[in-house]
Protein backbone atom coordinates (compact mmCIF):
# COMPACT_ATOMS: atom_id res chain seq x y z
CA UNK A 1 -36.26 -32.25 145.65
CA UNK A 2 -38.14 -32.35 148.72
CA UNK A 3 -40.18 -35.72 149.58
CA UNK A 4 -43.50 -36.79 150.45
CA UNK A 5 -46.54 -37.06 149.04
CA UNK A 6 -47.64 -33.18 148.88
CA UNK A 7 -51.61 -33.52 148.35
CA UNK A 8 -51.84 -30.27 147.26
CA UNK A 9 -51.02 -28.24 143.74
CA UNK A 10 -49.63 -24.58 144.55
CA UNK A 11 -49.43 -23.26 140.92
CA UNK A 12 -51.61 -20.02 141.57
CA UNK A 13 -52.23 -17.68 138.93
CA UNK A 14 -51.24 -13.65 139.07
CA UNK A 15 -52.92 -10.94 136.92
CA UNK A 16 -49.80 -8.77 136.54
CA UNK A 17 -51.61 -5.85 134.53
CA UNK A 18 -53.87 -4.84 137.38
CA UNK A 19 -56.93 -2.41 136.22
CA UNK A 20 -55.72 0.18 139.30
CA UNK A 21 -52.75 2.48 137.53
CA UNK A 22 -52.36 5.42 137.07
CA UNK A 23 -55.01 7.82 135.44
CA UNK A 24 -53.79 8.82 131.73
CA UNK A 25 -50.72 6.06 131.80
CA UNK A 26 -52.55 3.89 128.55
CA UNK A 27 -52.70 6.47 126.70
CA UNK A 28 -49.79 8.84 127.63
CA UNK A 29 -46.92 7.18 124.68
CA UNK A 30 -48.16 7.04 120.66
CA UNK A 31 -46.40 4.68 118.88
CA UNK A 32 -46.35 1.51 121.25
CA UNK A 33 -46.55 -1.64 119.57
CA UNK A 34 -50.38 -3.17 119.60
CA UNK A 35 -51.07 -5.79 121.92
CA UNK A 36 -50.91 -9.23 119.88
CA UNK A 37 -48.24 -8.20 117.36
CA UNK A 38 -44.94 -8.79 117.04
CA UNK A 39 -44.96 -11.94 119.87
CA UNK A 40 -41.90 -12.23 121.18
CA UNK A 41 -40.36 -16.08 121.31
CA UNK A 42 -39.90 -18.42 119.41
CA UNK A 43 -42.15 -19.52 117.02
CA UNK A 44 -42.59 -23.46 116.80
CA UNK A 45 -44.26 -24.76 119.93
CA UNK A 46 -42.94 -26.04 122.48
CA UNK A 47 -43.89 -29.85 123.73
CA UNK A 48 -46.09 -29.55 126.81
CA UNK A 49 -48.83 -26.60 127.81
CA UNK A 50 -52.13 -28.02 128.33
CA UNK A 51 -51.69 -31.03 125.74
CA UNK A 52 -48.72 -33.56 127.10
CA UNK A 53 -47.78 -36.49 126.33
CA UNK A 54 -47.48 -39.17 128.75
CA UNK A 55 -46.23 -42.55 127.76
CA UNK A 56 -46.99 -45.69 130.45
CA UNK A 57 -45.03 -48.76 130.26
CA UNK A 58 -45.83 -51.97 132.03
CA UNK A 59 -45.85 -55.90 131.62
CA UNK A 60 -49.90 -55.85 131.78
CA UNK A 61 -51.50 -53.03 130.66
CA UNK A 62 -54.95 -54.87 131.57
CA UNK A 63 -54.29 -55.39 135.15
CA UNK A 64 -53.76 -51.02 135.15
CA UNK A 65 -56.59 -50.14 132.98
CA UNK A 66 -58.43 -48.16 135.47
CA UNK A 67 -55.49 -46.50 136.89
CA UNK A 68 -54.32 -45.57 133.21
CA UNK A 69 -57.95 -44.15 132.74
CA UNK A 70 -57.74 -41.66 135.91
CA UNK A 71 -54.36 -40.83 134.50
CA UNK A 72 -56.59 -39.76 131.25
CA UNK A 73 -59.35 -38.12 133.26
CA UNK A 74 -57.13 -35.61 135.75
CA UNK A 75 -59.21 -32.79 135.56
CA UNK A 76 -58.30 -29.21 134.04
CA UNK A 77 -55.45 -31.05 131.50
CA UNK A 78 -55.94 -32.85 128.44
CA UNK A 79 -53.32 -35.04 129.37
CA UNK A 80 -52.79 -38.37 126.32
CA UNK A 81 -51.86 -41.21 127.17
CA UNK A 82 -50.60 -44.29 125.93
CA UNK A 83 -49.78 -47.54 127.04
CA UNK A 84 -47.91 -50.09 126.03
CA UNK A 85 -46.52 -53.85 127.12
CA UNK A 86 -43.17 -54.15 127.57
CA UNK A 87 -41.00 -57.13 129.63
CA UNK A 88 -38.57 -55.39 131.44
CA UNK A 89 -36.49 -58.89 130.98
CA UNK A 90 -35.99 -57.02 127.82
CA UNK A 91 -34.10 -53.81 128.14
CA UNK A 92 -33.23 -53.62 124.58
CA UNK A 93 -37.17 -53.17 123.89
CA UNK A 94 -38.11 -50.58 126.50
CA UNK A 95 -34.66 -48.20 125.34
CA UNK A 96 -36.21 -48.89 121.09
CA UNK A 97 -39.87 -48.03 122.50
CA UNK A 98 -38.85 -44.43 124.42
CA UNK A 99 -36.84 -43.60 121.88
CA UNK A 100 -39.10 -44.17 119.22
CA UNK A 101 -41.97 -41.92 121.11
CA UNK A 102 -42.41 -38.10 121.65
CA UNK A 103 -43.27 -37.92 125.14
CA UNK A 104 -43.39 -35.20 127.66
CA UNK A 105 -43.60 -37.47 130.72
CA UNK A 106 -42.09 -41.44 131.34
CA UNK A 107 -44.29 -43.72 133.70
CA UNK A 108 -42.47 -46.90 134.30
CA UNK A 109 -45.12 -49.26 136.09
CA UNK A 110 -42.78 -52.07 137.23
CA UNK A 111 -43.42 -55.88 137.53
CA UNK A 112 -44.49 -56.84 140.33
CA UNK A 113 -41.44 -59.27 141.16
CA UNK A 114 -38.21 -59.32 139.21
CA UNK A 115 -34.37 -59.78 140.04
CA UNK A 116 -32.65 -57.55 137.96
CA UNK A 117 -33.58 -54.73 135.35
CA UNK A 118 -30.10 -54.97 133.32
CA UNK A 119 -28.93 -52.50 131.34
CA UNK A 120 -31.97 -50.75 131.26
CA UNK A 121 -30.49 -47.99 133.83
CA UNK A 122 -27.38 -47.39 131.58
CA UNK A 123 -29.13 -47.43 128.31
CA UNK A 124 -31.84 -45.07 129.11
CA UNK A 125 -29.59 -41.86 129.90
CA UNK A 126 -30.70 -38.31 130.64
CA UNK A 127 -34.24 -38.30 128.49
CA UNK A 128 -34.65 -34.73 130.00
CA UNK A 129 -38.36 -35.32 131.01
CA UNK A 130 -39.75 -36.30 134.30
CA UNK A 131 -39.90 -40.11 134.82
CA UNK A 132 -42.49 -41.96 137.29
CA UNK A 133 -41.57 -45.24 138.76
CA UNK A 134 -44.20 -47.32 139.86
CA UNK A 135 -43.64 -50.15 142.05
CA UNK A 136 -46.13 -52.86 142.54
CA UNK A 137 -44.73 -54.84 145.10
CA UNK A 138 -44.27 -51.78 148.20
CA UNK A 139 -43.21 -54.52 150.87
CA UNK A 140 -40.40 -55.76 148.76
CA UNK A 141 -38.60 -52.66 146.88
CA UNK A 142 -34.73 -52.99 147.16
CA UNK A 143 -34.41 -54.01 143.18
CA UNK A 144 -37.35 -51.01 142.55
CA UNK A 145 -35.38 -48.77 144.46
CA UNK A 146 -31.97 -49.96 142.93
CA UNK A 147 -33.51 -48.95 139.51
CA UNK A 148 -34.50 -45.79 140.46
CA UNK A 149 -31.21 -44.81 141.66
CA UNK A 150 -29.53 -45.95 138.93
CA UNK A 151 -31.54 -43.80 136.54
CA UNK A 152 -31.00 -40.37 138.78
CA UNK A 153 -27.16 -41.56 138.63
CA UNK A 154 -27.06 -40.88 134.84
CA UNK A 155 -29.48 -37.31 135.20
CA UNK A 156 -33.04 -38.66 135.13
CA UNK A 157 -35.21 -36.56 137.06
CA UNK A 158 -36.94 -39.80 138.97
CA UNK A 159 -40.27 -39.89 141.28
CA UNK A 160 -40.53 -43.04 142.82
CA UNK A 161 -43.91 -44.18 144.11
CA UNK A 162 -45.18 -46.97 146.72
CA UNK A 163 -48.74 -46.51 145.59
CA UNK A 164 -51.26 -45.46 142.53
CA UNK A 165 -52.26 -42.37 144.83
CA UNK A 166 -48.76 -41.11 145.18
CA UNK A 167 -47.95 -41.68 141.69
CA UNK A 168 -51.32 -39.91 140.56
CA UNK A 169 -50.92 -36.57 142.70
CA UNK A 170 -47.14 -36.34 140.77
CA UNK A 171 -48.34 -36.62 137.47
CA UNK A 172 -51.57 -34.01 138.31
CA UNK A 173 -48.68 -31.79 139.07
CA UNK A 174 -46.79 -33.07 135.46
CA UNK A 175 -49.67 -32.57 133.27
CA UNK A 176 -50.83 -28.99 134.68
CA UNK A 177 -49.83 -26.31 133.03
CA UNK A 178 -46.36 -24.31 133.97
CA UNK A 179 -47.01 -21.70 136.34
CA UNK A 180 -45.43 -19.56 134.28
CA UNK A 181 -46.89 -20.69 130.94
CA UNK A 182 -46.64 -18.82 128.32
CA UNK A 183 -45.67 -15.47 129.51
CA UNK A 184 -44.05 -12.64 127.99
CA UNK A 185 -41.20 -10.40 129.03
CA UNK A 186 -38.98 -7.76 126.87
CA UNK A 187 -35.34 -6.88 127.67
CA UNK A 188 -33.93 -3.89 126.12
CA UNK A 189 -30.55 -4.54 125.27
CA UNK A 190 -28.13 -7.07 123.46
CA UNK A 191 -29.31 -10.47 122.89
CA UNK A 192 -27.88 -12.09 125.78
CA UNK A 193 -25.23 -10.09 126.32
CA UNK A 194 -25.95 -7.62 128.93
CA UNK A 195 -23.15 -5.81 130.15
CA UNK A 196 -22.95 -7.23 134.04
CA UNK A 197 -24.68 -11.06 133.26
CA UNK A 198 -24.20 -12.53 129.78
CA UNK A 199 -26.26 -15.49 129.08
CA UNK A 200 -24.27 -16.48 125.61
CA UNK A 201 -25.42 -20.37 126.69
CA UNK A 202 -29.45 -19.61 126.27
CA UNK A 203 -31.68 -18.29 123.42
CA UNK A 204 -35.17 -17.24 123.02
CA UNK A 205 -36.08 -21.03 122.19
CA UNK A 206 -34.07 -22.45 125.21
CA UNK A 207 -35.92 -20.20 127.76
CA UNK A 208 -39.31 -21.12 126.58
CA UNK A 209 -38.81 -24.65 126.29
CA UNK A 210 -37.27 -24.61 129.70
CA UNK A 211 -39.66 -22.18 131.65
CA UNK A 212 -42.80 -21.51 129.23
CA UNK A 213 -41.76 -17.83 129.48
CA UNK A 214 -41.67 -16.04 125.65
CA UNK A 215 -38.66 -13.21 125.75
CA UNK A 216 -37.84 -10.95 123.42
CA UNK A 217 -34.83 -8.30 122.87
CA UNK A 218 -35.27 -5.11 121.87
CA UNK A 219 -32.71 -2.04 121.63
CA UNK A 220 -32.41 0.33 124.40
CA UNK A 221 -32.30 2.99 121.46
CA UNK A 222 -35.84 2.55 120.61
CA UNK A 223 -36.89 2.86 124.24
CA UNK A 224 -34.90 5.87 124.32
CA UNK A 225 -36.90 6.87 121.26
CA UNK A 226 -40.16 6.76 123.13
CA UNK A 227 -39.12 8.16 125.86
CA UNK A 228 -39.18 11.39 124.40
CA UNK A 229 -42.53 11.29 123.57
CA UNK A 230 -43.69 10.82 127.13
CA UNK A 231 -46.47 13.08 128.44
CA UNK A 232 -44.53 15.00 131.56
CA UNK A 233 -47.95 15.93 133.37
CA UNK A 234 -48.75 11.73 134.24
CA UNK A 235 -44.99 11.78 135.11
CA UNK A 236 -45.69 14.70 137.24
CA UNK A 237 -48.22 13.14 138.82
CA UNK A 238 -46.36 10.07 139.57
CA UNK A 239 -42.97 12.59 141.24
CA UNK A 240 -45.80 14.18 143.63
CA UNK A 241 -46.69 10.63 145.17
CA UNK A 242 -43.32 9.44 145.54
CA UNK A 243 -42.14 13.25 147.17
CA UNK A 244 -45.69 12.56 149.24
CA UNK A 245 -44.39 9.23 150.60
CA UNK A 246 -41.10 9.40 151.41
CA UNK A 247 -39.70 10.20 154.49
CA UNK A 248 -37.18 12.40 153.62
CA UNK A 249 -35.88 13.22 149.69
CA UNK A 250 -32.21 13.50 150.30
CA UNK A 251 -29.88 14.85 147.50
CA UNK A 252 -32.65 14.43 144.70
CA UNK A 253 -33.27 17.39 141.87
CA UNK A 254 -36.90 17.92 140.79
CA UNK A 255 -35.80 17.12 137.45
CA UNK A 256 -34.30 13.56 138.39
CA UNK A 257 -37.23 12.41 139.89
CA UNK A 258 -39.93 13.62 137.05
CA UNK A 259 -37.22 12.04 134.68
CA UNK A 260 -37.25 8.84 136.45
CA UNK A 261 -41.24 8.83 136.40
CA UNK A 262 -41.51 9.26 133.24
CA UNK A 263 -39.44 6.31 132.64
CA UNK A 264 -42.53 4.66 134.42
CA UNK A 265 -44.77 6.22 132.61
CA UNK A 266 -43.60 4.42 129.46
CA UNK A 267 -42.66 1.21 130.29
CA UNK A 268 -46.37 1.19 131.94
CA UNK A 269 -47.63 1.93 128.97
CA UNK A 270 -45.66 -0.29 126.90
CA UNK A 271 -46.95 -3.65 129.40
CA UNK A 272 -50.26 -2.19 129.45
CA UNK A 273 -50.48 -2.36 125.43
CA UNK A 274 -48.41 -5.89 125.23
CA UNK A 275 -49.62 -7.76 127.46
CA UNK A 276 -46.30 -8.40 129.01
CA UNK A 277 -45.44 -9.66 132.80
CA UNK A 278 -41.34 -8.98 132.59
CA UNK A 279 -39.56 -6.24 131.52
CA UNK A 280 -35.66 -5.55 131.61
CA UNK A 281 -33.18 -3.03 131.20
CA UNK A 282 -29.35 -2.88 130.64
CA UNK A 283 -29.53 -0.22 132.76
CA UNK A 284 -25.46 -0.16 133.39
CA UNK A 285 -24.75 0.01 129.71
CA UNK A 286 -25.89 3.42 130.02
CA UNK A 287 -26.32 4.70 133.00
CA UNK A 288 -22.25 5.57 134.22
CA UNK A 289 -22.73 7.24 131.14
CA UNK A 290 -21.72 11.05 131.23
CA UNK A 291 -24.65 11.72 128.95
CA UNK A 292 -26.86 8.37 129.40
CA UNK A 293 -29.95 8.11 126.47
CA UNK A 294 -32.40 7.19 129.36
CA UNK A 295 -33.06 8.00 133.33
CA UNK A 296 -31.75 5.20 136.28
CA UNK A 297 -34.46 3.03 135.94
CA UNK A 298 -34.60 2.28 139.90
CA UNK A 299 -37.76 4.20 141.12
CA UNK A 300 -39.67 3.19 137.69
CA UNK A 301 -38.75 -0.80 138.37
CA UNK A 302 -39.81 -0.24 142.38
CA UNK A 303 -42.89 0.85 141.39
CA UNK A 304 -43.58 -1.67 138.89
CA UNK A 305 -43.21 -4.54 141.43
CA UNK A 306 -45.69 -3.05 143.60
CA UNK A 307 -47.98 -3.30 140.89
CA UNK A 308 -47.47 -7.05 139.90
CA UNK A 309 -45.30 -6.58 137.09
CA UNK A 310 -41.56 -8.27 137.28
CA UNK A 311 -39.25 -5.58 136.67
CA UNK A 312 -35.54 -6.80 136.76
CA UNK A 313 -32.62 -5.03 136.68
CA UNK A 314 -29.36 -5.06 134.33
CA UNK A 315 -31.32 -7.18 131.81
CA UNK A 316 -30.29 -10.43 133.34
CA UNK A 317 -32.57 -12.48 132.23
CA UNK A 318 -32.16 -15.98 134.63
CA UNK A 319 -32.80 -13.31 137.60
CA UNK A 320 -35.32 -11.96 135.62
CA UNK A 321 -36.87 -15.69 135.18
CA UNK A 322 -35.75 -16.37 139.06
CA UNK A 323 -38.13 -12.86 139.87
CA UNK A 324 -41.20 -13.90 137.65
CA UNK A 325 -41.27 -17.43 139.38
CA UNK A 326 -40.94 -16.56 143.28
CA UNK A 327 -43.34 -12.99 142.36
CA UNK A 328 -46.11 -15.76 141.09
CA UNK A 329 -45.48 -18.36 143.78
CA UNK A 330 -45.54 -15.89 146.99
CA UNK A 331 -47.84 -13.40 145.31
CA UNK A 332 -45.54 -10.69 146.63
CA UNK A 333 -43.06 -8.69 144.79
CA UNK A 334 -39.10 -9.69 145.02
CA UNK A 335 -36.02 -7.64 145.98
CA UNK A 336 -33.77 -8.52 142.99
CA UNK A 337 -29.97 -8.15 144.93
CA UNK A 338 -26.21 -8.32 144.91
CA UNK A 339 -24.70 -11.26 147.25
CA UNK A 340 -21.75 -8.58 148.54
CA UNK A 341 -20.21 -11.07 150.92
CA UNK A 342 -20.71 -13.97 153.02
CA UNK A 343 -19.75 -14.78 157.07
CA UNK A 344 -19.00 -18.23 156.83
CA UNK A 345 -18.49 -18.86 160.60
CA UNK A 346 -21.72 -16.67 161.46
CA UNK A 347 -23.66 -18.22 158.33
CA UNK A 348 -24.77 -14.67 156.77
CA UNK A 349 -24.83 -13.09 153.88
CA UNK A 350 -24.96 -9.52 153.02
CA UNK A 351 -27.50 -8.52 150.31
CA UNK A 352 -27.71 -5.01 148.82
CA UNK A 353 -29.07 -3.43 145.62
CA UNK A 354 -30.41 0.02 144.84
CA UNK A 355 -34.20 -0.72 143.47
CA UNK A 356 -36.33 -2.15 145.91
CA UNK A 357 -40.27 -2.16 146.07
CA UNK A 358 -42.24 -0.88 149.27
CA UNK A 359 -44.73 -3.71 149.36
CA UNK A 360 -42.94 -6.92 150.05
CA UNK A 361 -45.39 -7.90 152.39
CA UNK A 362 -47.90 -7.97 149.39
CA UNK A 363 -50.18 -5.56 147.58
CA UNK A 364 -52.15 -5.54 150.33
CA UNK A 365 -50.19 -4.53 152.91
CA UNK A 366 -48.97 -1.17 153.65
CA UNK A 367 -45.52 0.73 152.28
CA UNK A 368 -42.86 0.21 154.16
CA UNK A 369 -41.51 3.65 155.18
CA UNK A 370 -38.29 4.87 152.79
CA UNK A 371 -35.98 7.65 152.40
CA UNK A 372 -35.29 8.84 148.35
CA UNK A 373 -31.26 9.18 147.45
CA UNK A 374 -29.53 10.16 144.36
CA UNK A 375 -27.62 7.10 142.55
CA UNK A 376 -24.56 5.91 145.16
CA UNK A 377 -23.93 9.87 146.18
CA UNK A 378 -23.40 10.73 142.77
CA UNK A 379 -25.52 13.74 142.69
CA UNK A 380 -27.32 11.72 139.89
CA UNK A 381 -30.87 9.36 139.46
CA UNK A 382 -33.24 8.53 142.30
CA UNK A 383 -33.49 5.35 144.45
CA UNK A 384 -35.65 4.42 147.25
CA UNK A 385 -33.83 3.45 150.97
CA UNK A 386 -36.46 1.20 152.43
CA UNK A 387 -36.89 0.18 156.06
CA UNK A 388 -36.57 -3.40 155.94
CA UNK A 389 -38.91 -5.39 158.70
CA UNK A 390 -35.94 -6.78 161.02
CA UNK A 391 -36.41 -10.51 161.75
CA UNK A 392 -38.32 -11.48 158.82
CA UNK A 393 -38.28 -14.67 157.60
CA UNK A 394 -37.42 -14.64 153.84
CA UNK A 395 -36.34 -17.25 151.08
CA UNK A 396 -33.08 -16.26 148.44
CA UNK A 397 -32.43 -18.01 145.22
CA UNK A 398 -32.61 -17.97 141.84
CA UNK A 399 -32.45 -20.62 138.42
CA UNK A 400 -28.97 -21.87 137.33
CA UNK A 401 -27.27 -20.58 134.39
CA UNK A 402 -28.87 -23.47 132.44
CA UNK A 403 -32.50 -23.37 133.75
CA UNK A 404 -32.37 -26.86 135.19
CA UNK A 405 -32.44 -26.44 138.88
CA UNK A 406 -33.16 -23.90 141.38
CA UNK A 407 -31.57 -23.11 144.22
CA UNK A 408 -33.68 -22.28 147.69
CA UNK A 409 -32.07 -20.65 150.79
CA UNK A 410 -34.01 -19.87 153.96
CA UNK A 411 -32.87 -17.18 155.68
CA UNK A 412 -33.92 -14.25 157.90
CA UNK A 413 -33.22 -10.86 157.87
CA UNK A 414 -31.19 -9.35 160.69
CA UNK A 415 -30.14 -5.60 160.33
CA UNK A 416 -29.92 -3.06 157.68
CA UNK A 417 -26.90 -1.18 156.93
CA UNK A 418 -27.26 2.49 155.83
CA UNK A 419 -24.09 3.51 154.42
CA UNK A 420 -25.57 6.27 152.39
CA UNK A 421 -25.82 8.51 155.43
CA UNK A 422 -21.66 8.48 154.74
CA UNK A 423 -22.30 9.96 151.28
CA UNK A 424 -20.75 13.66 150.94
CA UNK A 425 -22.40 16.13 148.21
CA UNK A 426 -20.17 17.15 145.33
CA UNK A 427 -17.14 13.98 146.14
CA UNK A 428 -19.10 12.19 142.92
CA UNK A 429 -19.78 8.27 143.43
CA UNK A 430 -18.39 7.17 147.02
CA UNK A 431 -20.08 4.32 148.03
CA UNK A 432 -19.43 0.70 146.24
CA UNK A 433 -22.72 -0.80 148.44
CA UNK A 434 -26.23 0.39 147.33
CA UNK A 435 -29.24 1.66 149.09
CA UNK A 436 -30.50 -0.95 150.45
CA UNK A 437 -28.12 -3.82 152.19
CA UNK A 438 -29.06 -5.55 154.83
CA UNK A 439 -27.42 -8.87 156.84
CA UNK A 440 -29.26 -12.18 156.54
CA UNK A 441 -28.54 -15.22 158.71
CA UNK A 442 -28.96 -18.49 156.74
CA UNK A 443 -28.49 -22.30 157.20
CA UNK A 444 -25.28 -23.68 156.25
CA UNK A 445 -23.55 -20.80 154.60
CA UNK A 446 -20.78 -23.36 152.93
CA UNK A 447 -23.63 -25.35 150.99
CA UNK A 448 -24.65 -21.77 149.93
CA UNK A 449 -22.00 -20.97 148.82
CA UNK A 450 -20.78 -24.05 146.52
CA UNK A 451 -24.73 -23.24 145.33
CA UNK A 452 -24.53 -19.69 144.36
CA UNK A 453 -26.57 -19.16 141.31
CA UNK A 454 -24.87 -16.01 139.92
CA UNK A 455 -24.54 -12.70 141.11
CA UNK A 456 -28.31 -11.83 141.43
CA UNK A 457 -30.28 -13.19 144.42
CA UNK A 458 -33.87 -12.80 144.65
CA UNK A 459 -35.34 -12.52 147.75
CA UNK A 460 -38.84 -12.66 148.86
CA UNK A 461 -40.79 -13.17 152.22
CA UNK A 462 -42.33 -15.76 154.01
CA UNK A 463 -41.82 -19.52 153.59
CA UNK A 464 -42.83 -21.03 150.21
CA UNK A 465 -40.99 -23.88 149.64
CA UNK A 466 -43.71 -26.60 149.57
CA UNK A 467 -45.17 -24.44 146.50
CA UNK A 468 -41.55 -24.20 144.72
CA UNK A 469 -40.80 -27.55 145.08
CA UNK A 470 -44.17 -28.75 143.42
CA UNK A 471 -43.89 -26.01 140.67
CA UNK A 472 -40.37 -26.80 140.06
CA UNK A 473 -41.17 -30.52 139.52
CA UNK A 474 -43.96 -30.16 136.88
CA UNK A 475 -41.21 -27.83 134.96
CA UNK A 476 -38.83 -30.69 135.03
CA UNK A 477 -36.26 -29.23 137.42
CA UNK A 478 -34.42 -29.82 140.87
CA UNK A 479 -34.97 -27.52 143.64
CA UNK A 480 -31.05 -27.36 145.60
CA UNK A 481 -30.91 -26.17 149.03
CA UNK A 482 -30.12 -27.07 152.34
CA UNK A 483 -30.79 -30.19 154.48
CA UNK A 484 -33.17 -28.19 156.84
CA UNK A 485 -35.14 -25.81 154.72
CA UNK A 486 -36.55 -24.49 158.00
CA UNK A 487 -35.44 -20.70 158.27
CA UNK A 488 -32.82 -19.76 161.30
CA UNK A 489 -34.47 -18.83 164.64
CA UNK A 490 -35.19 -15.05 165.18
């Protein structure tokens, strides 16, 4: 976790269903499900939101009353609190006390001189919520700080603070609500078990708990279902813009392209109705299929993250999470990725993937310029080549495979490889790389790679770590990256 006091709280808000879309999309698929029913998540709720907990320990809750009050009064939460004397001469009392209360956040507010805390370090364990140490004494902390790094030694996610101010702007950030709070996504697919990324360690209830985000599965056959229903004229529509934009359509029938926008045509529909900001596919359960029950999902996914909405491929659902999280912090979409290899020695990495969006400088910004190819020369699907902006700084990561850390890697991007100029009509699928790969330089490639969060990266421009590192911390996890989070020189 980065340090400092950061005086600022970066948890911006997105509206993924954006009122621009496409004429006749809401109402081109009957049979949707309503927006409001059939929620997907888990049911009980989950401790935090805009109602934590916060419990405050201390040997004189008098001496901190107005301290505990602006803990109380932090506006935009409705943050309880509640205090209680302890000695920390007694370690025995403090362990009984936290483990008798259901908090969401721990604020130890130390004595203000004491020789030794005891066992209270190797008692306390991994709580799994954020603790706050408060020292009272700044000008002599070596037993404070000995405390404090006992308690990260056995898991504790620890902030320790010299002053009231430092301590207050951490638990502003604590009590305010997840930035991505009670969102909802829908994979199609197995429960966990897509065919490229299982997740068989995480359920429904884990990911909520973890990240605030509500999933549901659905089968791809009912998606396949709908499909048929879809209107071809908004579909035909949508094939005109993308034939209208693109440089150049290279190896791509009429009919894979209106069959790929009509994919987008329904799964619009389906967000619109929901209310959903995620949606997934097991797209490679079905797509190497000689007669796959839906179209490659690539152009339908790149045009959904133009449009706000995280659209992640091969229903992996911690890149998924990873997309949803850097989308809302940069307010840009994400390239979603392969790592293909990595340069130790040169300290790059070589990214590729076949759906990427045309606005990753923002919504705002023009369309990068791109060619349209079938799916890896297989005379198959649609997929967008985009021209990458060369020497861009970007940021790669992604959650762990148990949603308790991120990792961060600055990097910038350095050429673009374009091995489907190599492709050869009628020799079926040649090429192993995808449309778009592209070389990144990064800082310290061997801490990458003993860091790699799976095989998804997501990657999205600019700098945001100050942002990540203060969302991350209200959600209870580590951010892991390098020593020098500044990205390489041009």
């Amino acid at each position: 976790m980065l340090r400092g006091n950061h005086k600022e709280i970066h948890l911006g808000r997105r509206d993924f269903l954006k009122t621009t879309t496409m004429a006749g999309v809401a109402a081109a698929i009957p049979g949707t499900r309503p927006a409001g029913g059939n929620a997907a998540g888990p049911s009980r709720p989950r401790q935090g939101g805009m109602k934590k907990k916060l419990l405050f320990l201390s040997d004189n809750p008098k001496a901190h009353e107005s301290f505990i009050e602006s803990i109380r009064s932090i506006p935009g939460t409705d943050l309880q609190v509640s205090s209680i004397q302890v000695s920390y001469q007694k370690p025995e009392d403090i362990i009984r006390i936290i483990h008798e209360q259901n908090m969401d956040i721990l604020f130890l507010c130390l004595a203000r001189m004491t020789f030794s805390f005891g066992s209270l370090y190797d008692s306390m364990g991994d709580l799994d919520i954020p603790v706050i140490v408060l020292s009272t004494n700044p000008e002599l902390i070596p037993i404070d700080a000995n405390l404090v790094a006992s308690l990260r030694a056995n898991g504790a996610n620890v902030t320790f603070a010299l002053s009231q101010d430092q301590a207050l702007e951490r638990v502003k950030l604590l009590a305010s609500p997840w930035i991505l709070e009670d969102r909802r996504a829908v994979l199609y697919g197995r429960p966990f078990d897509s065919t490229t990324v299982p997740a068989h360690n995480l359920t429904e209830d884990r990911v909520y708990r973890r990240t605030g985000v509500k999933i549901q599965y659905r089968p791809i056959a009912e998606l396949a279902s709908l499909y048929k229903e879809v209107d071809a004229r908004a579909a035909g529509r949508e094939m005109e813009r993308w034939k209208k934009e693109a440089v150049e359509v290279i190896r791509v029938s009429d009919e894979a392209l209106l069959d790929a926008c009509r994919l987008y045509v329904l799964l619009r529909s389906i967000i619109e109705k929901e209310g959903l900001a995620a949606v997934s596919i097991d797209c490679l359960g079905f797509t190497l299929s000689p007669n796959p029950v839906l179209p490659y999902p690539c152009l339908a996914f790149a045009r959904l993250r133009d449009e706000g909405i995280t659209a992640a491929c091969e229903a992996d659902v911690c890149g998924m999470l990873s997309s949803m999280f850097l989308e809302e912090i940069s307010r840009k979409p994400s390239f979603m990725c392969n790592l293909m290899s990595m340069d130790a020695r040169d300290s790059r990495i070589v990214l590729s993937h076949c759906v990427a969006p045309l606005r990753l400088n923002g919504s705002e910004a023009a369309p990068m310029r791109y060619r349209l190819h079938d799916y890896h020369g297989s005379g198959r699907g649609a997929v967008p080549e985009v021209e990458f902006p060369l020497g861009s700084k970007v940021i790669t990561g992604g959650f762990s495979k148990d949603l308790k850390s991120f990792m961060l890697w600055p990097g910038r991007i350095q050429s673009q490889v374009k091995d489907t100029d190599k492709a050869e009509p009628g020799k079926g699928a040649m090429l192993n790389v995808c449309a778009n790969t592209m070389d990144v330089k990064i800082r310290d490639a061997g801490r990458f790679l003993q860091n790699i969060p799976g095989l998804h990266q997501i990657m999205i421009l600019g700098d945001h770590t100050r942002a990540m590192d203060d969302a991350l911390f209200a959600m209870n996890m580590q951010l892991v990256g390098p020593a020098d989070f500044m990205p390489p020189a041009a």
